[in-house]
C-alpha atoms as a PDB file:
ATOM      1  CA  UNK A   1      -6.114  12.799  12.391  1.00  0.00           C
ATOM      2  CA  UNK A   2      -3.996  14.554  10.338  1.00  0.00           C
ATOM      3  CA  UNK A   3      -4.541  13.201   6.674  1.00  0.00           C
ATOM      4  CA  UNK A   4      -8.436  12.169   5.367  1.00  0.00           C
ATOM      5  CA  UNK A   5      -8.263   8.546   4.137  1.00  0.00           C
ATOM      6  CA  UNK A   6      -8.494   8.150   0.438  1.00  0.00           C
ATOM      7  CA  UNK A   7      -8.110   4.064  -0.465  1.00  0.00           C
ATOM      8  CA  UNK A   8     -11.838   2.325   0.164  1.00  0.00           C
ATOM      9  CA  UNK A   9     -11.671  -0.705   2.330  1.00  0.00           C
ATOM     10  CA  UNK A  10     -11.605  -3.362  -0.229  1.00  0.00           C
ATOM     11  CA  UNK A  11      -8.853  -1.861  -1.991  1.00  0.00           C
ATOM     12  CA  UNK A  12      -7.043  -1.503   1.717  1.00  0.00           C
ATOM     13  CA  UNK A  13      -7.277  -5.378   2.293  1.00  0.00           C
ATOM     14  CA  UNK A  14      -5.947  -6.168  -1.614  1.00  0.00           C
ATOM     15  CA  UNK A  15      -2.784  -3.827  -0.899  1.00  0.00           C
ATOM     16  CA  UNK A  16      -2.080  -5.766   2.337  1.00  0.00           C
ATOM     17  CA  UNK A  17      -2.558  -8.572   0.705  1.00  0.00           C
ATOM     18  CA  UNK A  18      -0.750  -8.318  -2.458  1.00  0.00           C
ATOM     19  CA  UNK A  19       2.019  -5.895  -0.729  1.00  0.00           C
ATOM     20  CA  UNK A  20       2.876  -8.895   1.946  1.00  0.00           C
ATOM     21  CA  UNK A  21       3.207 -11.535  -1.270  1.00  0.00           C
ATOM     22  CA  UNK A  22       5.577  -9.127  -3.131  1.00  0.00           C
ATOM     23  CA  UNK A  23       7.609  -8.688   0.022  1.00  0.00           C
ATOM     24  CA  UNK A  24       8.287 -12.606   0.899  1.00  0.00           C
ATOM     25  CA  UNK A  25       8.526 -13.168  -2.856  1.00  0.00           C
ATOM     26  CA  UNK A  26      11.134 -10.580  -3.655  1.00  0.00           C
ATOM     27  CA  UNK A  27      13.112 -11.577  -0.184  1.00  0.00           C
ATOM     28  CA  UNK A  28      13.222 -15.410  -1.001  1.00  0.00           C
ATOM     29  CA  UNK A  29      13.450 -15.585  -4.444  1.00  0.00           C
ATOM     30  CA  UNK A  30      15.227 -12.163  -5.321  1.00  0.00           C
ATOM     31  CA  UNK A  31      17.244 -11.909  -2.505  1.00  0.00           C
ATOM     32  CA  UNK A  32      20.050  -9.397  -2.586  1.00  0.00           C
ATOM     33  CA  UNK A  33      20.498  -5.706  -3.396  1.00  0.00           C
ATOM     34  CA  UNK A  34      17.484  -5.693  -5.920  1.00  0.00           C
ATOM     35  CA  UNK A  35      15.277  -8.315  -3.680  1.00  0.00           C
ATOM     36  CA  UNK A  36      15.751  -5.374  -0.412  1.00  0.00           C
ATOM     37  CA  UNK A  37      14.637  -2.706  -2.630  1.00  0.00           C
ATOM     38  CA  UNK A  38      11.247  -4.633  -3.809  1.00  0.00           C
ATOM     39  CA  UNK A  39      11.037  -5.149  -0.362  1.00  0.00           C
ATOM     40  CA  UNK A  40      10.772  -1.444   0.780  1.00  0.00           C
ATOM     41  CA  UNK A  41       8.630  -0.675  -2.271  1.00  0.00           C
ATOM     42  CA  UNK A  42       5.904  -3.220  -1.594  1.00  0.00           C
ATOM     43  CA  UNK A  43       6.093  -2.253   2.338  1.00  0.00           C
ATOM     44  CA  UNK A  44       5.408   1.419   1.198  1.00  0.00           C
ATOM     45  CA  UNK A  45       2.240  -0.107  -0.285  1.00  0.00           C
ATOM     46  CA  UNK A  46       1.458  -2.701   2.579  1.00  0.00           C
ATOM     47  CA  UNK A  47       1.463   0.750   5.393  1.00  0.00           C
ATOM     48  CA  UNK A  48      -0.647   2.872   2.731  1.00  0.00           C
ATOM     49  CA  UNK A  49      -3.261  -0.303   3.270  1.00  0.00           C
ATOM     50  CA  UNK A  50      -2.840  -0.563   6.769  1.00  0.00           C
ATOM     51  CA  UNK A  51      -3.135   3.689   7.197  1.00  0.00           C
ATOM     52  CA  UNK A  52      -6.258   3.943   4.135  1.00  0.00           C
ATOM     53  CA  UNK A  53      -3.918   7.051   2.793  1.00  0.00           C
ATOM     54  CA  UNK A  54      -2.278   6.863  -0.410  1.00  0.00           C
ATOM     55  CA  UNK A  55       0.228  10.432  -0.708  1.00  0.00           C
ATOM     56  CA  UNK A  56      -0.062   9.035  -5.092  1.00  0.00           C
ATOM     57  CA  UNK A  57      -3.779   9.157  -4.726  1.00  0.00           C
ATOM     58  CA  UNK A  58      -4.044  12.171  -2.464  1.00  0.00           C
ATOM     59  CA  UNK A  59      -1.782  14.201  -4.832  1.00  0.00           C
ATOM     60  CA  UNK A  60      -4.369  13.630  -7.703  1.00  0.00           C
ATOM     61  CA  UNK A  61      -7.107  14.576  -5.500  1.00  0.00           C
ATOM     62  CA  UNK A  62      -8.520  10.966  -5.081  1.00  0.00           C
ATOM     63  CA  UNK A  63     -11.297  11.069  -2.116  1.00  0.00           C
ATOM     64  CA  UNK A  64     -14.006   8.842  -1.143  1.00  0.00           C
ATOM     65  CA  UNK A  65     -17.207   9.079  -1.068  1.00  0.00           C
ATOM     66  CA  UNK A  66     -18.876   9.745   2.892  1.00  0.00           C
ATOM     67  CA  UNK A  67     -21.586   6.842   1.947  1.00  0.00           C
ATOM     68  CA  UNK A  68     -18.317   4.236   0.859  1.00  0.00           C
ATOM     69  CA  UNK A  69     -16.015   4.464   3.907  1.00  0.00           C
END
């Protein structure tokens, strides 16, 4: 691996989560220009759930605990 993961499992499963509501939300209700670029956004957050890395949280020098992964 080339990164260390930095987002604790239940946090992982809220960004999915939340990041796959924003998405269909901002494509069907938003739609257009600004509905596409929500879209990305909240993607960006559904792959740093998927991967456990966050490049905010890593830059800030967030790390977890070796008992909490």
């Amino acid at each position: 691996m080339f990164y260390v993961k930095n987002v604790p499992t239940w946090e992982r499963v809220l960004r999915v989560i939340v990041g796959l509501a924003v998405v269909a939300w901002s494509l069907l209700a938003l739609g257009g220009l600004w509905g596409t670029v929500l879209a990305l956004s909240a993607a960006g957050i559904v792959m740093s759930g998927l991967f456990g890395f966050c490049p905010a949280c890593a830059m800030v020098g967030r790390k977890l605990d070796k008992a909490k992964r």
